[in-house]
N, C-alpha and C. Protein backbone atom coordinates (compact mmCIF):
# COMPACT_ATOMS: atom_id res chain seq x y z
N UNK A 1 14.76 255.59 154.97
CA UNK A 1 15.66 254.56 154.52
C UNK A 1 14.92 253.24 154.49
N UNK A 2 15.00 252.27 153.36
CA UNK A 2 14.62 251.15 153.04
C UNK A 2 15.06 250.03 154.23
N UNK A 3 14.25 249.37 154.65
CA UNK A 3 14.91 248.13 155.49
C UNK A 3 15.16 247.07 154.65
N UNK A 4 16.22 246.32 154.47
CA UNK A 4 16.32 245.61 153.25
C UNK A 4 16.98 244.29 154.36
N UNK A 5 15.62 243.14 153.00
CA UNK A 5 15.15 242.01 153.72
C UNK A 5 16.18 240.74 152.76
N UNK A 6 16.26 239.87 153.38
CA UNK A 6 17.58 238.89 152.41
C UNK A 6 16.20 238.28 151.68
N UNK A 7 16.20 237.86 150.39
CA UNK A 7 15.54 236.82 149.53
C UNK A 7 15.42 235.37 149.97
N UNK A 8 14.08 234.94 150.12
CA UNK A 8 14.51 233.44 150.67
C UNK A 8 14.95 232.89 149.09
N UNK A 9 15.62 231.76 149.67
CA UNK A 9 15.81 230.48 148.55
C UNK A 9 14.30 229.88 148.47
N UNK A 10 14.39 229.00 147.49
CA UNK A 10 13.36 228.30 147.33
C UNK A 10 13.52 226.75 148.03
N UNK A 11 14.73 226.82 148.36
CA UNK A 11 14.68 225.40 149.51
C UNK A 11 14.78 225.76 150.43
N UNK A 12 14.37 227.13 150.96
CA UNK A 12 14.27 227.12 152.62
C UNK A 12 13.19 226.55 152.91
N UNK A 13 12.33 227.27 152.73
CA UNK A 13 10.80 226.79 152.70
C UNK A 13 10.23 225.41 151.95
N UNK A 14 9.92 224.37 152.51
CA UNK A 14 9.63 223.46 152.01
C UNK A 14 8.66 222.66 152.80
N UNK A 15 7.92 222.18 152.30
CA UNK A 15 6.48 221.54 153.30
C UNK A 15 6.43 219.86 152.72
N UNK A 16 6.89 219.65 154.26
CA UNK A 16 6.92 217.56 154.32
C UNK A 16 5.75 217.03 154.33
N UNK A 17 5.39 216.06 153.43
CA UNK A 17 3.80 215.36 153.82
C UNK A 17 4.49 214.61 155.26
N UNK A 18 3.21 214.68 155.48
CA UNK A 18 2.81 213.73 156.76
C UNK A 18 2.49 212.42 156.92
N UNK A 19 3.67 211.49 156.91
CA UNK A 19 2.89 210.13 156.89
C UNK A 19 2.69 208.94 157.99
N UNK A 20 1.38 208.62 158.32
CA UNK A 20 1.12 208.09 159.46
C UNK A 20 2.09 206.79 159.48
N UNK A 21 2.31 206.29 160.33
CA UNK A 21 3.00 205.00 160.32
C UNK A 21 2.01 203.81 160.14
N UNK A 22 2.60 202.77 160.24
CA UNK A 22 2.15 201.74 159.74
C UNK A 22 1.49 201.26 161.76
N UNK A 23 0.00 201.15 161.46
CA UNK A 23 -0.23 200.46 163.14
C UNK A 23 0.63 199.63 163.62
N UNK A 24 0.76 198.16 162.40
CA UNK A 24 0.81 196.68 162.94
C UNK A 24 2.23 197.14 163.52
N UNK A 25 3.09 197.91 162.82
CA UNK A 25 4.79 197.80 162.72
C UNK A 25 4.54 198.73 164.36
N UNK A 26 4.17 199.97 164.31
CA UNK A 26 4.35 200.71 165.52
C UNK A 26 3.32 199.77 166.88
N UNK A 27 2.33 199.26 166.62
CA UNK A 27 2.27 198.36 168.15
C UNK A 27 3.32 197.78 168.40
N UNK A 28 3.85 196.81 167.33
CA UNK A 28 5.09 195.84 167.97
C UNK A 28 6.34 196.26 168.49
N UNK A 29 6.40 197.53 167.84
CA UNK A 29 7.42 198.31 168.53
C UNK A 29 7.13 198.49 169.94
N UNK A 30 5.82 199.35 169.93
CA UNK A 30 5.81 199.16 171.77
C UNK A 30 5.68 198.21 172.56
N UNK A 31 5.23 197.24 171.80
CA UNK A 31 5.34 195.95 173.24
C UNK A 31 6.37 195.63 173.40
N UNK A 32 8.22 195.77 172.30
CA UNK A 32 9.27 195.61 172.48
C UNK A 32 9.75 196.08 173.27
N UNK A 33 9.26 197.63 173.49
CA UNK A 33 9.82 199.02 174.13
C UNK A 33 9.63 198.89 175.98
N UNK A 34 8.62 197.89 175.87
CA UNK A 34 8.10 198.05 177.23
C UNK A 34 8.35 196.64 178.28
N UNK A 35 9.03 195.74 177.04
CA UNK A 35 9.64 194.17 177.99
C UNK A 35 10.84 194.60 178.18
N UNK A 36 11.60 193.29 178.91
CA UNK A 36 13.13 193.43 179.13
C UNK A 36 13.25 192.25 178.96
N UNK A 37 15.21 192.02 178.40
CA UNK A 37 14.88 190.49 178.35
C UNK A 37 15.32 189.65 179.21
N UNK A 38 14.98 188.20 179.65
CA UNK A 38 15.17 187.73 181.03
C UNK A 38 16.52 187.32 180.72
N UNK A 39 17.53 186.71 179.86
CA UNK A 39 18.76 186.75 180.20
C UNK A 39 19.34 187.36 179.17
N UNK A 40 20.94 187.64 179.35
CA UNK A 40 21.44 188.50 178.94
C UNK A 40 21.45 187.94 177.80
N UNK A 41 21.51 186.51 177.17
CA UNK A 41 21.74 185.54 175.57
C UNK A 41 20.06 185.93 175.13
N UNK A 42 19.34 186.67 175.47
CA UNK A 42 18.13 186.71 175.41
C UNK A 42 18.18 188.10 174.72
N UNK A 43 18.01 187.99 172.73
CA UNK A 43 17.79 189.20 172.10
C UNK A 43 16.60 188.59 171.34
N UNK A 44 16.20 187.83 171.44
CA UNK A 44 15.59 187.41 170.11
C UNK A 44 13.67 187.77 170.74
N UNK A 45 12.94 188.36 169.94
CA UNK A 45 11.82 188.63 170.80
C UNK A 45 10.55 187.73 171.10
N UNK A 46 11.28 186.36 171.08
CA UNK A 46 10.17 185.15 171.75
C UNK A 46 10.46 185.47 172.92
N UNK A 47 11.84 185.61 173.44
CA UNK A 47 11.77 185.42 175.11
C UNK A 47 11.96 186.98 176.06
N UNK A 48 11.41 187.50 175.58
CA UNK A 48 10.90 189.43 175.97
C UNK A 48 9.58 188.87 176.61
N UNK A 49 10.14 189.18 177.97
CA UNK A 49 8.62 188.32 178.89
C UNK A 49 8.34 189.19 180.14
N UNK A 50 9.49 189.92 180.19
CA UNK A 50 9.28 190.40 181.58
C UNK A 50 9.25 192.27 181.39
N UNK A 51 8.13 192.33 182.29
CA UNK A 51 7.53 193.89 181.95
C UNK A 51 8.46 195.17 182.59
N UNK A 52 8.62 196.16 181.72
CA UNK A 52 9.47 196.81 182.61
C UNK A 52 8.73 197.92 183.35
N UNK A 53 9.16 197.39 185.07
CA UNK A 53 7.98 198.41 185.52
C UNK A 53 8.72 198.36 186.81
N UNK A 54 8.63 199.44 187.61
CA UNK A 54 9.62 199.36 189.19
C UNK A 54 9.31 198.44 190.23
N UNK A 55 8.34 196.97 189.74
CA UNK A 55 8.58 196.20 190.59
C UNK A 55 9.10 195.20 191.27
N UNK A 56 10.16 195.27 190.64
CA UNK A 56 11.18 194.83 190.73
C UNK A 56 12.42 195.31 191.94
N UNK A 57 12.10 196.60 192.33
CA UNK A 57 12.83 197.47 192.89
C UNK A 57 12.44 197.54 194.21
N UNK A 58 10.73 197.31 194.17
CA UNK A 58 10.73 197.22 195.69
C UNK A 58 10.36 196.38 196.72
N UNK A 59 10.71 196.91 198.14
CA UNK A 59 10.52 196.15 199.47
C UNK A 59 9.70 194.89 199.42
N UNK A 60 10.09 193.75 200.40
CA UNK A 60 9.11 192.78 200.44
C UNK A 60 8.44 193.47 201.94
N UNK A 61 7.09 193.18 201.85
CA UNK A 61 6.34 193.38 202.95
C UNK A 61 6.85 192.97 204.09
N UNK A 62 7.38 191.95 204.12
CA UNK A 62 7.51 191.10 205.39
C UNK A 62 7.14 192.17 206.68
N UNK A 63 8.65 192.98 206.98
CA UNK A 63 8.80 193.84 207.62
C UNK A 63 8.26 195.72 207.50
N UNK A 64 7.51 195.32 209.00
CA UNK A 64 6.11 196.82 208.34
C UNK A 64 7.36 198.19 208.86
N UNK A 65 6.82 199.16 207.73
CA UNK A 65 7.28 200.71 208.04
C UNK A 65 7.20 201.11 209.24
N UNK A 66 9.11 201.60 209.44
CA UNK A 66 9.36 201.99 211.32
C UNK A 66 8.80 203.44 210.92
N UNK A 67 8.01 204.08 211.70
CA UNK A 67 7.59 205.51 211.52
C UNK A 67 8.14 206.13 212.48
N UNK A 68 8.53 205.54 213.55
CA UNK A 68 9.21 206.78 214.42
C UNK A 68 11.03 206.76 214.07
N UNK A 69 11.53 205.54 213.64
CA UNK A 69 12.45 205.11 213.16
C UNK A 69 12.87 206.74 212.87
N UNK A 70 12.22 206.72 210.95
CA UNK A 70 12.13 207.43 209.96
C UNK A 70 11.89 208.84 210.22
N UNK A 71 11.35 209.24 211.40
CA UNK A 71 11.07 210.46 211.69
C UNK A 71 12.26 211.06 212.88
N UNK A 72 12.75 209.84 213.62
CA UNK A 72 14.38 210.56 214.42
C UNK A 72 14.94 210.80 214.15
N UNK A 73 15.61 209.76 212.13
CA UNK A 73 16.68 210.20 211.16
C UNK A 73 16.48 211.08 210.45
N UNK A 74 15.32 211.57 210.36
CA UNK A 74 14.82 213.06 209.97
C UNK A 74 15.39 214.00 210.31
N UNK A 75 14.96 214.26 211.95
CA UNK A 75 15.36 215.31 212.57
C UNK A 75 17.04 215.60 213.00
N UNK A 76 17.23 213.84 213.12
CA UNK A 76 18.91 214.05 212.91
C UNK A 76 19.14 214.83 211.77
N UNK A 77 18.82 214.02 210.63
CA UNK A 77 19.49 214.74 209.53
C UNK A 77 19.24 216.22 209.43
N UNK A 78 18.19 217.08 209.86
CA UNK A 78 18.17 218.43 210.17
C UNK A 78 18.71 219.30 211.00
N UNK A 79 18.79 218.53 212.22
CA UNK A 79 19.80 219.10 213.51
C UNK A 79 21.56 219.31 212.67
N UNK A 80 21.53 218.18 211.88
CA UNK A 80 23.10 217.85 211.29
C UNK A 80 23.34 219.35 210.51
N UNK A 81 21.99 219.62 209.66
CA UNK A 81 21.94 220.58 208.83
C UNK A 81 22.58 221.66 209.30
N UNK A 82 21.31 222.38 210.42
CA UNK A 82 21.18 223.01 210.48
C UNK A 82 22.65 223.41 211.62
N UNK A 83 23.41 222.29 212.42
CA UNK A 83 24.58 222.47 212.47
C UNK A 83 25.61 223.32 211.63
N UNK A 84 25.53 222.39 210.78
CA UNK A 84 26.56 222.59 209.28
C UNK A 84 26.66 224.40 209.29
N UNK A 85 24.97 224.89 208.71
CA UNK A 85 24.72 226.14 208.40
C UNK A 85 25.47 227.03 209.37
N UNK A 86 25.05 226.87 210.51
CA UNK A 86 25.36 227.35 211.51
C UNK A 86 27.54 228.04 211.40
N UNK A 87 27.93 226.25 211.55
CA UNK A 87 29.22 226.52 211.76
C UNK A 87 29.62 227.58 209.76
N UNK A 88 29.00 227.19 208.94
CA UNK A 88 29.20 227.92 207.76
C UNK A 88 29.28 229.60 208.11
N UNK A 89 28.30 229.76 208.31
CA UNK A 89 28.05 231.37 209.05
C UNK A 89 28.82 231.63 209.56
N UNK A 90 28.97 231.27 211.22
CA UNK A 90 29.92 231.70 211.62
C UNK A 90 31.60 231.81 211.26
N UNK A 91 32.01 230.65 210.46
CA UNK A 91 32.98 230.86 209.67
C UNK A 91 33.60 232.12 208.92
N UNK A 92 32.14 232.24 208.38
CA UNK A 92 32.51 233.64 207.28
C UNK A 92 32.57 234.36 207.90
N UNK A 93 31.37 234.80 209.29
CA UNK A 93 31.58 235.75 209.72
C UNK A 93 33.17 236.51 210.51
N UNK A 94 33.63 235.16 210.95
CA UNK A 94 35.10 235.20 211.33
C UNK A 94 36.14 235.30 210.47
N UNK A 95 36.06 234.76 209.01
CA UNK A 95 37.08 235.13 208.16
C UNK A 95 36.98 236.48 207.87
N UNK A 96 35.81 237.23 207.58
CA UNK A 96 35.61 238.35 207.37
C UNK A 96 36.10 239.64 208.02
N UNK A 97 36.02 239.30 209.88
CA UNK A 97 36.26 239.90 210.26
C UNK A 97 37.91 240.11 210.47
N UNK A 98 38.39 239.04 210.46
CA UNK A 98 39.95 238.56 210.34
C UNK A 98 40.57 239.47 209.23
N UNK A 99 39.43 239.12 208.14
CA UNK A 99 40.06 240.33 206.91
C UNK A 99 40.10 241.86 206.98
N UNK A 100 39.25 242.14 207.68
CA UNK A 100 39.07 243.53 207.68
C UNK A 100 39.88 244.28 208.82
N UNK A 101 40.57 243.24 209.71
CA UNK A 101 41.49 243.71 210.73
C UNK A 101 42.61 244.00 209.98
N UNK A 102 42.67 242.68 208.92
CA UNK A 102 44.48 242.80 208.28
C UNK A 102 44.05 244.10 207.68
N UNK A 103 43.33 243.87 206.83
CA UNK A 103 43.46 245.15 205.81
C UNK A 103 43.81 246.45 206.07
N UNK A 104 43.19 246.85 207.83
CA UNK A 104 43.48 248.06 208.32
C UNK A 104 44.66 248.07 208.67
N UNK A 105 45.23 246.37 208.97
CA UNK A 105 46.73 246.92 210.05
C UNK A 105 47.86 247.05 208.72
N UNK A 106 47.10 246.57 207.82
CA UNK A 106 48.03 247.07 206.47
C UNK A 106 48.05 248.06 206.24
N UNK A 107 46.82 248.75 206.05
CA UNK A 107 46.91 249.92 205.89
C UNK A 107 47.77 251.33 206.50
N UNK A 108 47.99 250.61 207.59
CA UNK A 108 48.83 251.43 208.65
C UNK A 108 47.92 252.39 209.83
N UNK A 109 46.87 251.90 209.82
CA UNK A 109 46.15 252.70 210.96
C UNK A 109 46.10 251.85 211.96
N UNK A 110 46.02 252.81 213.16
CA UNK A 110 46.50 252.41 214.79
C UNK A 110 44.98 251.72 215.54
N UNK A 111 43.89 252.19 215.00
CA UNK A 111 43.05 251.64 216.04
C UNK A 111 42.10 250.23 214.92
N UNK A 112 42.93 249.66 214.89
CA UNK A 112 42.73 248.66 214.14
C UNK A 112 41.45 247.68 214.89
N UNK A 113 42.46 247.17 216.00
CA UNK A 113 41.45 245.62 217.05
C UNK A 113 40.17 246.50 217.62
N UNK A 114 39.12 245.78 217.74
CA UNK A 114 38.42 246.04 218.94
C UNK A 114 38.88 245.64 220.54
N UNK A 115 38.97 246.86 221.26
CA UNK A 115 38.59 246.54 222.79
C UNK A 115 37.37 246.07 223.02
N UNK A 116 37.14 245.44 223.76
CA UNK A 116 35.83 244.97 224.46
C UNK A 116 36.16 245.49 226.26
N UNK A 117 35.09 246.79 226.54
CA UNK A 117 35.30 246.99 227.68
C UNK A 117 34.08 246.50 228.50
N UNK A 118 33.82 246.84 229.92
CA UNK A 118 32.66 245.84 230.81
C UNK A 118 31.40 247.03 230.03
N UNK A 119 31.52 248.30 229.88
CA UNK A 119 30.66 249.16 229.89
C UNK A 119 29.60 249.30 228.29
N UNK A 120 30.94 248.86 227.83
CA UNK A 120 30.30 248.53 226.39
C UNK A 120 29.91 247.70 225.88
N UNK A 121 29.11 247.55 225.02
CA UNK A 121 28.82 246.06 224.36
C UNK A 121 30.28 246.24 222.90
N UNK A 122 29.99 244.70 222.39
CA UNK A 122 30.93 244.56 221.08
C UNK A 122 29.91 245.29 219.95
């Protein structure tokens, strides 16, 4: 049996020249791309003065890096974690087991609960 292939059109296929841009126009674009302007009445690109770059964002030196600071709220924040996890687990493990009690005492069977005797473990 023939595998039968669809006909292209003749405008599927079509090949775009390539045209470089213009330097002068694409530099000025990027030096636009890369100021900000200092006030907000500020569109016009004489007053595009200020560079956009994250320094603006950070710390003044004054005050030097607490390192033990930064390393207690660490471990807090991990102790917190690993809290969390903890009570998560055990959660499920208790809803779970909660479920599987109902389900039996629904079911109508008698030895549903666990005893816990001294001789046995759970």
């Amino acid at each position: 049996m023939k595998t039968q292939r669809p006909v292209p059109a003749e405008e599927e296929h079509r090949v775009i020249q390539f045209r470089p841009r213009d330097p002068a126009r694409s530099s000025a674009w990027r030096a636009d791309a890369l100021m900000q302007p200092v006030h907000k009445d500020a569109l016009h690109k004489d007053t595009l003065c200020e560079p956009l770059d994250l320094s603006r964002y950070e710390r003044p030196v004054e005050e030097p890096d607490d390192f033990r600071h930064r390393m207690l709220a660490n471990i807090a924040a991990f102790a917190f974690t690993v809290a969390l996890t903890a009570i998560g687990i055990w959660l499920a493990m208790s809803i779970a087991d909660m479920r599987r009690t109902q389900d039996c005492i629904l079911l109508g069977q008698r030895d549903c609960a666990r005893i816990a005797t001294p001789d046995s473990p759970l």
